[in-house]
C-alpha atoms as a PDB file:
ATOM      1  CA  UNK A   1       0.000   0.000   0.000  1.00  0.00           C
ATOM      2  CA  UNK A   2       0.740   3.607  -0.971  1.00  0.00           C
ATOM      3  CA  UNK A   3       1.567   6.117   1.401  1.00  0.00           C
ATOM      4  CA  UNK A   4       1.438   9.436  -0.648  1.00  0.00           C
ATOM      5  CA  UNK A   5       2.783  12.970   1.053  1.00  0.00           C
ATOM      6  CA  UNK A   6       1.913  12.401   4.918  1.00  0.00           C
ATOM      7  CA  UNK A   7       2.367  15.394   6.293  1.00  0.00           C
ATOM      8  CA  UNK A   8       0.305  16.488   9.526  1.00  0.00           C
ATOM      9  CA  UNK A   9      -3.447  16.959   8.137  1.00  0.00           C
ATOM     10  CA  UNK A  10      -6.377  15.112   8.464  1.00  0.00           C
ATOM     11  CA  UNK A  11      -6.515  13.947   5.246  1.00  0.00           C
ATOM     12  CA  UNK A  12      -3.050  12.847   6.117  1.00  0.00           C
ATOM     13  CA  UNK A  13      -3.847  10.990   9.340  1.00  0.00           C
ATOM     14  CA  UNK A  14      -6.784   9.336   7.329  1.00  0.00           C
ATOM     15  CA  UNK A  15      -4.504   7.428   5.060  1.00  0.00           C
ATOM     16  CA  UNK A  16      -2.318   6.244   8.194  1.00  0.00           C
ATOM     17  CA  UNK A  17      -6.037   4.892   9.187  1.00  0.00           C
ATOM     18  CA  UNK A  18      -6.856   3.243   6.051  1.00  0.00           C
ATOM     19  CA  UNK A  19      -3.569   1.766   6.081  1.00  0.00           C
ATOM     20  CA  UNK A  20      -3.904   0.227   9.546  1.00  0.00           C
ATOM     21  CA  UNK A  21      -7.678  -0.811   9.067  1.00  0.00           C
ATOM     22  CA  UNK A  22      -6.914  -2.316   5.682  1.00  0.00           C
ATOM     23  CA  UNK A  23      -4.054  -4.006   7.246  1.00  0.00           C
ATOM     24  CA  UNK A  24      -5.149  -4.776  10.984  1.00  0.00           C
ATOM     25  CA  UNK A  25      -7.321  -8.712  10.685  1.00  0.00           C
ATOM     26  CA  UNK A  26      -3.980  -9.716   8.938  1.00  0.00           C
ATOM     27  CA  UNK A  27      -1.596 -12.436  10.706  1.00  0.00           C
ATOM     28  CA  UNK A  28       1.161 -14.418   9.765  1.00  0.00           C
ATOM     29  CA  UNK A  29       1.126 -12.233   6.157  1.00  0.00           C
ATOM     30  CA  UNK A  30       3.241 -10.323   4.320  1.00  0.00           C
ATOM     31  CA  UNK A  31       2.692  -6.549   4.630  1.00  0.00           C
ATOM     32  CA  UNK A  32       3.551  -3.934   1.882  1.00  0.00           C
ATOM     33  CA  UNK A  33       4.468  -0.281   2.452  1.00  0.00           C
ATOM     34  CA  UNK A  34       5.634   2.782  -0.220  1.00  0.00           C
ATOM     35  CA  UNK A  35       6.612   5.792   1.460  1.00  0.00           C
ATOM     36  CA  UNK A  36       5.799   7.965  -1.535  1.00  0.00           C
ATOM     37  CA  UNK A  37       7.096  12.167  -2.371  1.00  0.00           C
ATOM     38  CA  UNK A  38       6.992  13.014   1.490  1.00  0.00           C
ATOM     39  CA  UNK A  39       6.381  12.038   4.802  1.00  0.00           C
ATOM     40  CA  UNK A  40       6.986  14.272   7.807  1.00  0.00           C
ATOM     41  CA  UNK A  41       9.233  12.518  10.285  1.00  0.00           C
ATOM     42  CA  UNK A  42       7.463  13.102  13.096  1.00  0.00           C
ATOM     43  CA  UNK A  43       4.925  11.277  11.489  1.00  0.00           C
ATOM     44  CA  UNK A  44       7.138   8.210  12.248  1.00  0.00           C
ATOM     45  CA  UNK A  45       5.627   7.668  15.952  1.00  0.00           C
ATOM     46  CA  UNK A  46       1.989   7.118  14.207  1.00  0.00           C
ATOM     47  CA  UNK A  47       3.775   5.131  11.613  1.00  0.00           C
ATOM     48  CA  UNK A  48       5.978   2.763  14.261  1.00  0.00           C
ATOM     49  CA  UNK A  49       2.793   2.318  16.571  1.00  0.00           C
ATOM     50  CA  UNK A  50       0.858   0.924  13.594  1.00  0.00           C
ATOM     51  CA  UNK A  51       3.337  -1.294  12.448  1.00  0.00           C
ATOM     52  CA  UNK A  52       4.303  -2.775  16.108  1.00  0.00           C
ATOM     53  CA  UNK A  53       0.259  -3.767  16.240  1.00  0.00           C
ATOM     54  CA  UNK A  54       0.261  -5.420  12.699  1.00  0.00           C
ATOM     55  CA  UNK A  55       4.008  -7.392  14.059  1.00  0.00           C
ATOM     56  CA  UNK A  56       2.636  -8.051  17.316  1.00  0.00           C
ATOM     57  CA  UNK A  57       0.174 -10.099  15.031  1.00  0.00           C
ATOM     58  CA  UNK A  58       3.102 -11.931  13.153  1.00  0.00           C
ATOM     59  CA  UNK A  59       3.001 -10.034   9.927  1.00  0.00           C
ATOM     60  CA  UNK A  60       6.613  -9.357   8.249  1.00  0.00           C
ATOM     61  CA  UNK A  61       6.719  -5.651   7.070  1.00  0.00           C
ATOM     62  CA  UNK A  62       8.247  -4.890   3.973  1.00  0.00           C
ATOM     63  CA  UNK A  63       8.960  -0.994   2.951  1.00  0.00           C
ATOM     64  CA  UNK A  64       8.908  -1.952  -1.087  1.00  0.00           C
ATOM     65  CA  UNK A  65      10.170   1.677  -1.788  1.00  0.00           C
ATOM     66  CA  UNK A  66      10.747   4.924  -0.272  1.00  0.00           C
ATOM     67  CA  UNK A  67      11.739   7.934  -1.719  1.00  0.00           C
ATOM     68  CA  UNK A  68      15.397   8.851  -1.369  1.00  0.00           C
ATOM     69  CA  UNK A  69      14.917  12.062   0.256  1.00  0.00           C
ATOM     70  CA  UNK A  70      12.186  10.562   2.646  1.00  0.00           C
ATOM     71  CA  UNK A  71      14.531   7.946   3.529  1.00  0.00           C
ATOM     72  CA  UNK A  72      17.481   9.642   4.610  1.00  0.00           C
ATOM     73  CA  UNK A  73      15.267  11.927   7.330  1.00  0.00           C
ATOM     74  CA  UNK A  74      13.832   8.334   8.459  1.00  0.00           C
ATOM     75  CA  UNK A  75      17.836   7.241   8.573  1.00  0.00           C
ATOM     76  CA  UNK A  76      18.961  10.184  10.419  1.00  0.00           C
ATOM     77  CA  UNK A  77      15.747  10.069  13.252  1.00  0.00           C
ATOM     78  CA  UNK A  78      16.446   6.390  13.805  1.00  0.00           C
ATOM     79  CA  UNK A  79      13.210   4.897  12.464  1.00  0.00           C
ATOM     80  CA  UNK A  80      14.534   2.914   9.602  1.00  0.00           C
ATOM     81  CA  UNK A  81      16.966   1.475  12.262  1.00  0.00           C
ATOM     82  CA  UNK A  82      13.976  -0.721  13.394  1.00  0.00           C
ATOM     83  CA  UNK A  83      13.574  -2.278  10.473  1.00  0.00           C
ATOM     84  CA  UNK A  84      17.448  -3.576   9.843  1.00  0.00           C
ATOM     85  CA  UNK A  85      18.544  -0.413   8.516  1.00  0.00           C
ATOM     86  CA  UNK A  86      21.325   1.545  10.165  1.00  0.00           C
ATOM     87  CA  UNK A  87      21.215   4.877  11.610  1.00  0.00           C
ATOM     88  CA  UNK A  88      22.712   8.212   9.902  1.00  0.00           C
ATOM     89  CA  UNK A  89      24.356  11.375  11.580  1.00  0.00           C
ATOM     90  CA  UNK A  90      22.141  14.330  11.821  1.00  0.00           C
ATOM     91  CA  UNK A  91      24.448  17.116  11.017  1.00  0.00           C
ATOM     92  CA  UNK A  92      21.931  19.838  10.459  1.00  0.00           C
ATOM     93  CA  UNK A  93      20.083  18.832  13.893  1.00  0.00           C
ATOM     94  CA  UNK A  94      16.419  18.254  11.926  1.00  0.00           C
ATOM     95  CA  UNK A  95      15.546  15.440  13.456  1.00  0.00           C
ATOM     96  CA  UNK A  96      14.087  14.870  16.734  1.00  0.00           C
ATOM     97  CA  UNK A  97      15.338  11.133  17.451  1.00  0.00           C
ATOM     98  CA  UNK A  98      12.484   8.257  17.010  1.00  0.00           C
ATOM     99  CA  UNK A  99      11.866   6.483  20.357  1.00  0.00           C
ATOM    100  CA  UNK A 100       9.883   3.676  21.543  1.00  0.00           C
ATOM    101  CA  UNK A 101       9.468   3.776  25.105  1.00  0.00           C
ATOM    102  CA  UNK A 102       7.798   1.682  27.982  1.00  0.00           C
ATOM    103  CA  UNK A 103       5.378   3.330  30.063  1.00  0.00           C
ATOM    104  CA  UNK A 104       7.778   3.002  32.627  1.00  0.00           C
ATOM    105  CA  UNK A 105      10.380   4.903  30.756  1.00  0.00           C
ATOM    106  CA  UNK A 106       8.930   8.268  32.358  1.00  0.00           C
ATOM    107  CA  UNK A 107      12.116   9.966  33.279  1.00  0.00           C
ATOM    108  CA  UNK A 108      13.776   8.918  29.991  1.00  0.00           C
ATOM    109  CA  UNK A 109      10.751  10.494  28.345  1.00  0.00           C
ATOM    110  CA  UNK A 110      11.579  13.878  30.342  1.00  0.00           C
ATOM    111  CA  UNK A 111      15.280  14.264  30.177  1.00  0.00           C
ATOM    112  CA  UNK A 112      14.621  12.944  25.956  1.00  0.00           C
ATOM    113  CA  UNK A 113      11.902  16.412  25.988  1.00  0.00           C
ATOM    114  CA  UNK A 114      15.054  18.424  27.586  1.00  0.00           C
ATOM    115  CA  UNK A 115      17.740  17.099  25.769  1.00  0.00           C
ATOM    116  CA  UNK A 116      16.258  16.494  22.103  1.00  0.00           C
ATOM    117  CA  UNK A 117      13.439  19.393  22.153  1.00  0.00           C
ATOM    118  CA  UNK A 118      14.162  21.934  24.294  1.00  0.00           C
ATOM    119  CA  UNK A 119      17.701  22.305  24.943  1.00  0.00           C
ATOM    120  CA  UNK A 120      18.345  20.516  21.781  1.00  0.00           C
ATOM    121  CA  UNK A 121      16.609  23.348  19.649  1.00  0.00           C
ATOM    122  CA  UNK A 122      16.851  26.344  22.148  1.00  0.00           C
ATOM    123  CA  UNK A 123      18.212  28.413  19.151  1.00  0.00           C
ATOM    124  CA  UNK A 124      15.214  27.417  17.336  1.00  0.00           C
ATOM    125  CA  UNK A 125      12.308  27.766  19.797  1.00  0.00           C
ATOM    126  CA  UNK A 126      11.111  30.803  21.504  1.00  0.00           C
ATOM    127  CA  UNK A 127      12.967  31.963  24.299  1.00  0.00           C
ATOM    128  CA  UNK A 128      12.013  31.105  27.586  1.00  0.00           C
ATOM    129  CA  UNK A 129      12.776  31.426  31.143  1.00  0.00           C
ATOM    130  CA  UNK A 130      14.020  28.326  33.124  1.00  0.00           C
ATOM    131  CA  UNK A 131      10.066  28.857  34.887  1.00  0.00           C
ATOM    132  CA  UNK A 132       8.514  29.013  31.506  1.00  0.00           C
ATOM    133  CA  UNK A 133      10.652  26.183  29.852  1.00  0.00           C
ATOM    134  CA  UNK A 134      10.228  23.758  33.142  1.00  0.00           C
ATOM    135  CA  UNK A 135       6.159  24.386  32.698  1.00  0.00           C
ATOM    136  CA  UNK A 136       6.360  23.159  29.049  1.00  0.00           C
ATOM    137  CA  UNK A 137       8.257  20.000  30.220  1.00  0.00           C
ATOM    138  CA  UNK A 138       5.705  19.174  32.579  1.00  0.00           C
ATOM    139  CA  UNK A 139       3.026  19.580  30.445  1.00  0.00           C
ATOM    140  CA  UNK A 140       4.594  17.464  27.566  1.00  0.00           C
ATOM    141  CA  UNK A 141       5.581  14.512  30.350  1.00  0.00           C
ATOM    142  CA  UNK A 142       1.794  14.691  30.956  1.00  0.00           C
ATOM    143  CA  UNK A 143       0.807  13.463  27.699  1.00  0.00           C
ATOM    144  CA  UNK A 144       3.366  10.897  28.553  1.00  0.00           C
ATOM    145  CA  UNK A 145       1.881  10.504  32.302  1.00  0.00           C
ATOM    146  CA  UNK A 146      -1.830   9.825  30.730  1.00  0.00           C
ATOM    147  CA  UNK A 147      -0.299   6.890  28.067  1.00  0.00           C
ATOM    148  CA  UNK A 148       1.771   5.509  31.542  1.00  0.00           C
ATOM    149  CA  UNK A 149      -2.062   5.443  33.636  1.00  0.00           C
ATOM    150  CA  UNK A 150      -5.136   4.846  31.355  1.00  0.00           C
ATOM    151  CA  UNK A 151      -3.801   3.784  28.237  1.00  0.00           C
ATOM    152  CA  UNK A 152      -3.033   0.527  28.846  1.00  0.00           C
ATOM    153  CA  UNK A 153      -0.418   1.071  25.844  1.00  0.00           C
ATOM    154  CA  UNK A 154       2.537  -1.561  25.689  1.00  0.00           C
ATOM    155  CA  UNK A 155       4.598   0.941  24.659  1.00  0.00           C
ATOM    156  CA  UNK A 156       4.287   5.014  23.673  1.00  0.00           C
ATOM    157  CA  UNK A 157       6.111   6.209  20.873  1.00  0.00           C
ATOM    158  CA  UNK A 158       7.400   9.457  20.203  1.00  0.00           C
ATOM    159  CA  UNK A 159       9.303  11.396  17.816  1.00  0.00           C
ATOM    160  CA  UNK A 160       9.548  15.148  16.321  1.00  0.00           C
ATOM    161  CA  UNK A 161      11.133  17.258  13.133  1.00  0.00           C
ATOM    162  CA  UNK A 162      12.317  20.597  12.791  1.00  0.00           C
ATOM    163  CA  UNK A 163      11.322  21.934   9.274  1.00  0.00           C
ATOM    164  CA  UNK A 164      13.562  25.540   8.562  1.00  0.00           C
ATOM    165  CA  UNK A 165      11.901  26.431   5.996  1.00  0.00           C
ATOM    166  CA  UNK A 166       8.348  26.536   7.401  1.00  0.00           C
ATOM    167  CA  UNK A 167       9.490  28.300  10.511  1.00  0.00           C
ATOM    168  CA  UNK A 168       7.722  24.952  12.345  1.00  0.00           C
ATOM    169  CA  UNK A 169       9.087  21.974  15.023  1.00  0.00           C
ATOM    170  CA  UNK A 170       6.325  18.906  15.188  1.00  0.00           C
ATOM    171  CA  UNK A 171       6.398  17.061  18.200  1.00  0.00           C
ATOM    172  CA  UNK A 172       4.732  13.428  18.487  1.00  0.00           C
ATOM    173  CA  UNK A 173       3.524  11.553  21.673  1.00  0.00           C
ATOM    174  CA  UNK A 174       1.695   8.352  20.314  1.00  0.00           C
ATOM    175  CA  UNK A 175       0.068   5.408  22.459  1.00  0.00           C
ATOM    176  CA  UNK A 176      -2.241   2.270  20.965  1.00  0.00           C
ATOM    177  CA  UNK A 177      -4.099   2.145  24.295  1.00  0.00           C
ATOM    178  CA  UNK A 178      -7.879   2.431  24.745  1.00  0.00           C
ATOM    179  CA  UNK A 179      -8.416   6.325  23.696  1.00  0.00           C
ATOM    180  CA  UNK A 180     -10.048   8.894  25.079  1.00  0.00           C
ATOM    181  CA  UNK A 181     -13.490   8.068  24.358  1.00  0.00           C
ATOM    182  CA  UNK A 182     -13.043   4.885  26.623  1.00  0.00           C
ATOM    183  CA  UNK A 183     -10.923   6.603  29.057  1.00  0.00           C
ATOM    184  CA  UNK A 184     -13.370   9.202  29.753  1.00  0.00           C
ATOM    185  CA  UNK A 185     -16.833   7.249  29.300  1.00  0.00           C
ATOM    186  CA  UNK A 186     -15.277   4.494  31.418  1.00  0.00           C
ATOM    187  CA  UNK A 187     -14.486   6.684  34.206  1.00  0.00           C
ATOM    188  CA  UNK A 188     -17.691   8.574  34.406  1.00  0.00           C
ATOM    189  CA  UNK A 189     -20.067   6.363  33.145  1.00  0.00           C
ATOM    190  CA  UNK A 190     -20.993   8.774  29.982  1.00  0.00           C
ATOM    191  CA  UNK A 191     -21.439   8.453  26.185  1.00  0.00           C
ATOM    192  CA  UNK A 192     -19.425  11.131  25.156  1.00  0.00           C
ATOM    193  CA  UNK A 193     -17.837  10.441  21.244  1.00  0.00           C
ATOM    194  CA  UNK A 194     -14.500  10.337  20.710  1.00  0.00           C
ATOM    195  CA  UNK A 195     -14.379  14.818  19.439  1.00  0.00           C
ATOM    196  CA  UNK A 196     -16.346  15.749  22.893  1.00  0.00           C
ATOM    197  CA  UNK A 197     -14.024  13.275  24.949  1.00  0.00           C
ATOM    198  CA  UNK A 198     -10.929  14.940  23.288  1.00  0.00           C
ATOM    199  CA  UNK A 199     -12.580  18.313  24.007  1.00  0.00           C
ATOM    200  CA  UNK A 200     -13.559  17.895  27.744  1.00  0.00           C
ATOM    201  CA  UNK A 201      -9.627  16.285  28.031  1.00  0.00           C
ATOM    202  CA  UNK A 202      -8.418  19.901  26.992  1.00  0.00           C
ATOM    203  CA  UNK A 203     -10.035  21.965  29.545  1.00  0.00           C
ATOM    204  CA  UNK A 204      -7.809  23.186  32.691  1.00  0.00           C
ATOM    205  CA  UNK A 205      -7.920  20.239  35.570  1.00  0.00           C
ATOM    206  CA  UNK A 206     -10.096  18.137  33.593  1.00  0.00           C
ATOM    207  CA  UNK A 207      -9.035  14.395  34.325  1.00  0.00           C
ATOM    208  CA  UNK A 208      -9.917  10.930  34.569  1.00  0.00           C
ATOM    209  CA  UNK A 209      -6.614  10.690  37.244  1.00  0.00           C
ATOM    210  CA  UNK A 210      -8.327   9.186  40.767  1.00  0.00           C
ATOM    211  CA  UNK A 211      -6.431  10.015  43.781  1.00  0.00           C
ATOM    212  CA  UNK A 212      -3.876  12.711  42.121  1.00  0.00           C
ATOM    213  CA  UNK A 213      -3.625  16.107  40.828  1.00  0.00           C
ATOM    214  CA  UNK A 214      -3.727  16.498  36.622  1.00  0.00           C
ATOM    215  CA  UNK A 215      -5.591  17.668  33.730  1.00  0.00           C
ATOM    216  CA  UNK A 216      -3.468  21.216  33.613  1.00  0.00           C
ATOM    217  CA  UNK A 217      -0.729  19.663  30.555  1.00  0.00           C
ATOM    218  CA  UNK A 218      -2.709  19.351  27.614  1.00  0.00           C
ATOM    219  CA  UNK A 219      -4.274  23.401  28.851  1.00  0.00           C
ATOM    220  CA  UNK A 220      -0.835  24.695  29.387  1.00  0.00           C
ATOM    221  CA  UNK A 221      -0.028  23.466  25.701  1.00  0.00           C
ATOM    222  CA  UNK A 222      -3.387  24.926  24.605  1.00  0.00           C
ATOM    223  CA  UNK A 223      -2.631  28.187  25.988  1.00  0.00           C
ATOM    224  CA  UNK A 224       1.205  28.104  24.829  1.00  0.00           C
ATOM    225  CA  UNK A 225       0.379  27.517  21.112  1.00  0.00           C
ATOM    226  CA  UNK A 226      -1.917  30.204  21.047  1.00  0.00           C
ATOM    227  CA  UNK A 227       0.785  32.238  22.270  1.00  0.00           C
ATOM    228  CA  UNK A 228       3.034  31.269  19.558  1.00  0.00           C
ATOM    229  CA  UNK A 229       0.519  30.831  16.562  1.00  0.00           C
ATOM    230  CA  UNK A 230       1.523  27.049  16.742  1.00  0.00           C
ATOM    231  CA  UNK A 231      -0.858  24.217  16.926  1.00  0.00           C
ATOM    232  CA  UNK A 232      -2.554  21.018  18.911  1.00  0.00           C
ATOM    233  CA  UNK A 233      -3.618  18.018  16.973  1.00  0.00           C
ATOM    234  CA  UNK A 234      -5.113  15.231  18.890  1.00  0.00           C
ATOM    235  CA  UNK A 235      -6.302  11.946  17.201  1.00  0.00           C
ATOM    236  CA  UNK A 236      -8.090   9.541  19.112  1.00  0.00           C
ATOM    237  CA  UNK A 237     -10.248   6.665  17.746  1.00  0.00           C
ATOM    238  CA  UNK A 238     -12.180   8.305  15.075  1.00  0.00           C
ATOM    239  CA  UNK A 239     -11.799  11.898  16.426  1.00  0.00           C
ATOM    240  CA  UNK A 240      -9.701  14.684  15.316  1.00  0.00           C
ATOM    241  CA  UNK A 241      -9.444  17.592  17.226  1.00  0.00           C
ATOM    242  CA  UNK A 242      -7.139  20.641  16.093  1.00  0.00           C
ATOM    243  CA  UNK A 243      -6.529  24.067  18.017  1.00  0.00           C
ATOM    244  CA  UNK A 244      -4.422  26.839  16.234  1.00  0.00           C
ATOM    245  CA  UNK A 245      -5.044  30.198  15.095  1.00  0.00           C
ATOM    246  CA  UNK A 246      -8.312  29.462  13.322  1.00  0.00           C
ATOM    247  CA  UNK A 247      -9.819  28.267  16.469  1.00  0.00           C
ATOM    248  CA  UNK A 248     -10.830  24.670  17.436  1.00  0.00           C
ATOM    249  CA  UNK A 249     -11.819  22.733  14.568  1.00  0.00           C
ATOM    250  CA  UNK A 250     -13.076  18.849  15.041  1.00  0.00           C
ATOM    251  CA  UNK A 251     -13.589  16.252  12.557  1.00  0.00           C
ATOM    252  CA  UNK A 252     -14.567  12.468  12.344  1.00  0.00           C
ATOM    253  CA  UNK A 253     -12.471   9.455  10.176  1.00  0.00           C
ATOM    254  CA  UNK A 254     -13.739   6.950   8.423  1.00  0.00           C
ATOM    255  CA  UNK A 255     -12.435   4.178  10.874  1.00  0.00           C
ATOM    256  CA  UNK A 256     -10.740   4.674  14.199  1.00  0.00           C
ATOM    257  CA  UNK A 257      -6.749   5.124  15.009  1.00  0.00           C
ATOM    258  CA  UNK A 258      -5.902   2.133  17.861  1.00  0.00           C
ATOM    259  CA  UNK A 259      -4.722   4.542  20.956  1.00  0.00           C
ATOM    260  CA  UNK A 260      -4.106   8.277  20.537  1.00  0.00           C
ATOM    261  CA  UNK A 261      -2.130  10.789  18.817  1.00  0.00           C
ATOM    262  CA  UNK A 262      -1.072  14.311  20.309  1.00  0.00           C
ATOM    263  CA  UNK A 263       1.238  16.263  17.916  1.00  0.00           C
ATOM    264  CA  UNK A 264       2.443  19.769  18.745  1.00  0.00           C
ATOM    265  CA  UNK A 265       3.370  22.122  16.924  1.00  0.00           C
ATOM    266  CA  UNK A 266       5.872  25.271  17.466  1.00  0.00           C
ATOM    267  CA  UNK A 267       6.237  28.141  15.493  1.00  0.00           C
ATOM    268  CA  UNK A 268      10.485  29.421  15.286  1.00  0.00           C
ATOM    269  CA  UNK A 269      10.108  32.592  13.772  1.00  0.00           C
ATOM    270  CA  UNK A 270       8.529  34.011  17.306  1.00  0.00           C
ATOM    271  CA  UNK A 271      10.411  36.632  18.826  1.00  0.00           C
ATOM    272  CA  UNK A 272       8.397  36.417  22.318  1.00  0.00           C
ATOM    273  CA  UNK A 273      10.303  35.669  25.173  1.00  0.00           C
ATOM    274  CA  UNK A 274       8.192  33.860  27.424  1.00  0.00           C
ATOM    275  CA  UNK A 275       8.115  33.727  31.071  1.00  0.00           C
ATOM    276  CA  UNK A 276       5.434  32.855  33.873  1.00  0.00           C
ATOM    277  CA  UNK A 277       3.491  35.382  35.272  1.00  0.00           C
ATOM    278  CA  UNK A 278       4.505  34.042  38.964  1.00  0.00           C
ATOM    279  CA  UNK A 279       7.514  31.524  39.068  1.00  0.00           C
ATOM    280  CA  UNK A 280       6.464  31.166  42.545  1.00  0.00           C
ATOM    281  CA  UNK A 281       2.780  29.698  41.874  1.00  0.00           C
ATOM    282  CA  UNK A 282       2.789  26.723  39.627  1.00  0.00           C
ATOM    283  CA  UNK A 283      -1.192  27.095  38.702  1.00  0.00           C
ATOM    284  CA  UNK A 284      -0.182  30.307  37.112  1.00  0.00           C
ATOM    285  CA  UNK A 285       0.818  30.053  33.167  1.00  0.00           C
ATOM    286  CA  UNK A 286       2.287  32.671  30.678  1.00  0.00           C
END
């Protein structure tokens, strides 16, 4: 099967959908995969999550061709190294490396945020006081945090991409656990679809956490984005939720991703240097 310029749309996240839905009653088969004109690298999490499901069900994967451009980002972010392929140097630091954690891999995930996406891009990103940068951390090791406790996800994968020319850095937390929909309608007893789950998930304190504080990450992103004309894409089941300058907009797939899918998106050309109103209150934000 064809994957044809996946970049990070809806229409883009729908083929990785039809890919795995086409592909996902299949077992001890043979499965086929282009990588066609692009793919954005950070689309690699979505990508590695599908393909661990459709090996976990004793498939062989077989990338039949991918273009040669394509290929050397997947070389250089450690996907293709997987799939018996072996890893090339980054020399223009694009990449954000491809990793495929365990839920119990929390304070990898958080010095991996420092190291790879903050510190590893601080001439890239907006600048930020050590307040302001520590409050993004937390709120991205959240989205890790909710995979670790209701996702029931074997593993989370995660991955990113600086792209110069678009002034843009996409980062990519991806679980196959149950979703929001059955995270949130399990916990309350409700009927909510998989769009209103997503959207009740993004309001301040909002959780389905019993026992312990949450539910501020995913509004501290919300809030930072709009700061920095970036974005919030969150793909769960068959919702798609998206917050950026245009507002929320929400849309339903034909057929359902297996876990969920929270890319982020930073704009580099902002000149802002962001700080916390009160580095002394940690409810406070920018």
């Amino acid at each position: 099967m064809r994957l044809n310029s996946i970049n990070n749309t809806f229409s883009s996240f729908q083929s990785l959908i039809t890919f795995y839905q086409f592909n996902k009653d299949k077992s001890f088969q043979d499965v086929h995969l282009e990588l066609s004109f692009f793919f954005a690298a950070n689309m690699s999490s979505a990508l590695g999550a599908i393909l661990d499901l459709l090996i976990d069900d004793f498939n062989d994967i077989h990338f039949d061709y991918i273009t040669p451009r394509v290929e050397q980002i997947l070389l250089k972010n450690d996907f293709l190294s997987y799939y018996g392929k072996h890893r090339e140097t980054d020399f223009n630091n694009t990449t954000i490396k491809y990793q495929k954690l365990k839920p119990t891999d929390g304070k990898f995930f958080k010095k991996y945020v420092l190291e790879e996406l903050i510190d590893g891009h601080q001439n890239d990103l907006p600048q930020m006081t050590e307040g302001a940068k520590d409050k993004i951390i937390e709120a991205i090791y959240e989205i890790f945090v909710n995979a670790q406790i209701h996702s029931e996800s074997e593993f989370i994968y995660t991955c990113g991409q600086f792209f110069p020319i678009k002034n843009t850095i996409e980062f990519t937390v991806v679980d196959v656990g149950i979703g929001f929909k059955e995270k949130v309608n399990r916990r309350f007893g409700s009927n909510l679809s998989s769009v209103n789950a997503i959207k009740w998930a993004v309001e301040d304190k909002n959780t389905t956490k019993q026992g312990i504080t949450g539910g501020i990450g995913l509004a501290i992103l919300k809030e930072f984005v709009t700061l920095n004309k970036g974005k919030m894409q969150i793909i769960s089941g068959d919702g798609f939720y998206q917050y950026g300058q245009n507002g929320i907009e929400t849309a339903v797939f034909n057929g359902e991703f297996p876990g969920t899918i929270v890319n982020l998106q930073f704009k580099t050309n902002d000149l802002t240097n962001y700080s916390l109103v009160s580095e002394v209150n940690i409810n406070d934000i920018f």
